[in-house]
Protein backbone atom coordinates (compact mmCIF):
# COMPACT_ATOMS: atom_id res chain seq x y z
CA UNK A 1 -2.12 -56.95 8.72
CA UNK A 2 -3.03 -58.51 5.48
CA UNK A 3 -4.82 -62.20 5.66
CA UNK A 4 -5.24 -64.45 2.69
CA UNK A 5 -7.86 -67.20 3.20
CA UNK A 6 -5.75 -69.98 4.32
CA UNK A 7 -5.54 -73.66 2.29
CA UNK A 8 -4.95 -74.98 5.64
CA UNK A 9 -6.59 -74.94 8.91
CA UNK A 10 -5.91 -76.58 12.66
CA UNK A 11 -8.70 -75.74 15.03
CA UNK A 12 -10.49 -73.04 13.09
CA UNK A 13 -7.22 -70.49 13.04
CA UNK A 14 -5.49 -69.98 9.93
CA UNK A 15 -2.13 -72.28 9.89
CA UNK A 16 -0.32 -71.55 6.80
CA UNK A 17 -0.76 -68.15 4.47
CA UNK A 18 -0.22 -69.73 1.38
CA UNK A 19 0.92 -73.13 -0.87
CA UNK A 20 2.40 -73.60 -4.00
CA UNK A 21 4.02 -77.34 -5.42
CA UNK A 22 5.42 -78.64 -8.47
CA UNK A 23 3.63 -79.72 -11.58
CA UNK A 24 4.81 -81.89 -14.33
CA UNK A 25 2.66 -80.56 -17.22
CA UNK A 26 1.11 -77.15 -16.03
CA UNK A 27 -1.52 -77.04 -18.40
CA UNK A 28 -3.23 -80.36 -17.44
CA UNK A 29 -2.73 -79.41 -13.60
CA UNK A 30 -4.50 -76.32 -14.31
CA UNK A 31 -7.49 -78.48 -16.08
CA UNK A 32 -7.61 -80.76 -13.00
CA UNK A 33 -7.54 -78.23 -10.31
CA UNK A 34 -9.80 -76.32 -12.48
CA UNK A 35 -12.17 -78.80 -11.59
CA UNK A 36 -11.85 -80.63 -8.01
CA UNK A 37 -11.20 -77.16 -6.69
CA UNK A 38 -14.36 -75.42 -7.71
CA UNK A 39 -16.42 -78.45 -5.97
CA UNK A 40 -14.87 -76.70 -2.83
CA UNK A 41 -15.79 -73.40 -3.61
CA UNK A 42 -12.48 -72.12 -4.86
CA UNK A 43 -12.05 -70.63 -8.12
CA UNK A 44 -8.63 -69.23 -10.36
CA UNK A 45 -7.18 -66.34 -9.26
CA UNK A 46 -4.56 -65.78 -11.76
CA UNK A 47 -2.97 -67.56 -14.15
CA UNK A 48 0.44 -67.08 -16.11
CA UNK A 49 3.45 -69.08 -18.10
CA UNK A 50 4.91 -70.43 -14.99
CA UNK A 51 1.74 -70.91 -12.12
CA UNK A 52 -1.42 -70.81 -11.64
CA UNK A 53 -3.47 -69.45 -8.56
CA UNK A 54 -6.23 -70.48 -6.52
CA UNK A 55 -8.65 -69.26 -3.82
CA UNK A 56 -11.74 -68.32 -2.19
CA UNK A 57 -13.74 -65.83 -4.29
CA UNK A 58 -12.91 -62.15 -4.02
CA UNK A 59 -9.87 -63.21 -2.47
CA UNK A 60 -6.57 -60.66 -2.95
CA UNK A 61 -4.01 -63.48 -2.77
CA UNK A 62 -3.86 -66.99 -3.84
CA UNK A 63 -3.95 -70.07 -0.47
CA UNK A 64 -3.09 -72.36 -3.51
CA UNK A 65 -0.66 -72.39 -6.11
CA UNK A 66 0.39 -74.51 -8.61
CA UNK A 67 4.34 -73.93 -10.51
CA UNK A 68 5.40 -75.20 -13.46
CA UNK A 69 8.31 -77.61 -13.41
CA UNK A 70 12.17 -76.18 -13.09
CA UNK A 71 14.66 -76.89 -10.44
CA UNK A 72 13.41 -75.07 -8.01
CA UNK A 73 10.00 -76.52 -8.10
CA UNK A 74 9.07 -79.79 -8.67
CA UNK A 75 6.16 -82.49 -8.22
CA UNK A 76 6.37 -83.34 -4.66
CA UNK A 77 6.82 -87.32 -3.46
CA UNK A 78 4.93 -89.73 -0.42
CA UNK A 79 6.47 -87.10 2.37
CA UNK A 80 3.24 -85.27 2.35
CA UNK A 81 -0.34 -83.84 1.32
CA UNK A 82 -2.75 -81.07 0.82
CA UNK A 83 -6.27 -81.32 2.80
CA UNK A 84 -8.30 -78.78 1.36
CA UNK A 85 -11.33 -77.53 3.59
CA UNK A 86 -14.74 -78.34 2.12
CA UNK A 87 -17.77 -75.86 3.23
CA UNK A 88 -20.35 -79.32 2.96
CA UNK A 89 -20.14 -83.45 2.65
CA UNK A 90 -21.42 -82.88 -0.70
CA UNK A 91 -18.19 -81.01 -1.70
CA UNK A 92 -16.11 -83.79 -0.48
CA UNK A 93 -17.84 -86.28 -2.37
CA UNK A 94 -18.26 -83.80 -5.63
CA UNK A 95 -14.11 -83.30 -5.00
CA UNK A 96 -13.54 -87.08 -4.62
CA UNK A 97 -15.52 -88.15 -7.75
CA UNK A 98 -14.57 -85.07 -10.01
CA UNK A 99 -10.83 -86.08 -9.57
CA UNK A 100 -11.38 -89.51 -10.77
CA UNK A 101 -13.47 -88.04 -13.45
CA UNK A 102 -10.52 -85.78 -14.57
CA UNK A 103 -7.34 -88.53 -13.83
CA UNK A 104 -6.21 -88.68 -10.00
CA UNK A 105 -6.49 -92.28 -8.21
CA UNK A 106 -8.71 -93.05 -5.34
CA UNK A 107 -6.66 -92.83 -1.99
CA UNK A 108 -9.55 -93.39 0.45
CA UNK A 109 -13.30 -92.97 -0.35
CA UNK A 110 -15.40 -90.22 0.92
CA UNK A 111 -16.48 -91.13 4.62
CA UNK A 112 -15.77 -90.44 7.94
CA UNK A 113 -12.40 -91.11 9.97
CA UNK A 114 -12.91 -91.78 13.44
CA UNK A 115 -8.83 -92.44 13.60
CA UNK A 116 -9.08 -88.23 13.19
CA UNK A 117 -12.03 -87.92 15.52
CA UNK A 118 -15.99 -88.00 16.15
CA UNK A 119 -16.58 -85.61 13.68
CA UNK A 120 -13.81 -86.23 11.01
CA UNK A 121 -15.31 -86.81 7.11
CA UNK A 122 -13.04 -86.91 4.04
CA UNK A 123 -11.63 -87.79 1.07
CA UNK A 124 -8.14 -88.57 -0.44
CA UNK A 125 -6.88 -88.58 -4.06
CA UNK A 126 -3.76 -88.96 -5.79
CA UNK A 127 -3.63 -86.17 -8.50
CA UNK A 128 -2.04 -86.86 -12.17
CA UNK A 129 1.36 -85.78 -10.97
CA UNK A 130 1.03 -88.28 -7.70
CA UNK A 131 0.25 -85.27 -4.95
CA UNK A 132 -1.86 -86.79 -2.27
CA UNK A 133 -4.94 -84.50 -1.61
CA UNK A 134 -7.61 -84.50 0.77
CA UNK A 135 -11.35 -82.48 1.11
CA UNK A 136 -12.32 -82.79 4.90
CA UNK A 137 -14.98 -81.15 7.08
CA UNK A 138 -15.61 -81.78 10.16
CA UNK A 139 -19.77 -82.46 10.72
CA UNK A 140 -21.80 -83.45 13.31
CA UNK A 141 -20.96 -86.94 15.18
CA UNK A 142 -24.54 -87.90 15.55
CA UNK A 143 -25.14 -87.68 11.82
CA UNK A 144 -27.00 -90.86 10.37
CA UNK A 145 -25.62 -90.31 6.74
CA UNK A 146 -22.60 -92.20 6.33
């Protein structure tokens, strides 16, 4: 069987294959996540008139995909978000500040979040089209760096 390197992950075991959402203008999506996604280590897979496709390199398939708007897909509302794994703290806080750089709003400075456990550090940002998107990794509890 096939596996794509998933955007999303629950206890180290791939949770969902792939995800694609709604842009408004795909051209300036493609700019931003351009951008905050290669601070994680994720670069373009493909690109055409209606999406555009990210993922770990050498990857086959795209975890992330972003559509141009139509009826069928459209920018998503509050009902949910996107947490992105991050290989290092440094990518979170590269991820947090590059989207701010390139348009999204701050939704919760880098840090930890004991509310998601000992080990729990992340980011959140609103992108241009209001997505909410997170970089997390989980580190070491005992870690002095805050």
């Amino acid at each position: 069987m096939r596996r794509c390197p998933s955007v999303l992950v629950h206890g180290g075991d791939d949770v969902i294959e792939h995800i694609s959402m709604g842009v408004s203008e795909l051209a300036r999506s493609a700019r931003f996540y351009d951008a905050v996604l290669s601070a994680l280590g994720y670069v373009r897979l493909f690109s055409n008139e209606r999406s555009v496709g990210y993922a770990e390199p050498g990857a086959r398939d795209e975890a992330f995909a972003i559509l141009a708007s139509t009826e069928h897909a459209s920018p998503a509302r509050e009902a949910w978000h996107v947490a992105f794994k991050a290989p290092s703290r440094e990518a979170v806080d590269a991820f947090h500040a590059i989207a701010l750089q390139h348009g999204a709003t701050d939704d919760g400075a880098p840090g930890r979040r004991p509310h998601y456990g000992p080990a729990y550090y992340g980011a959140f940002i609103r992108d241009p089209d209001g997505h909410r998107l997170e970089a997390m990794i989980h580190i070491e509890p005992d870690s002095s760096r805050e």
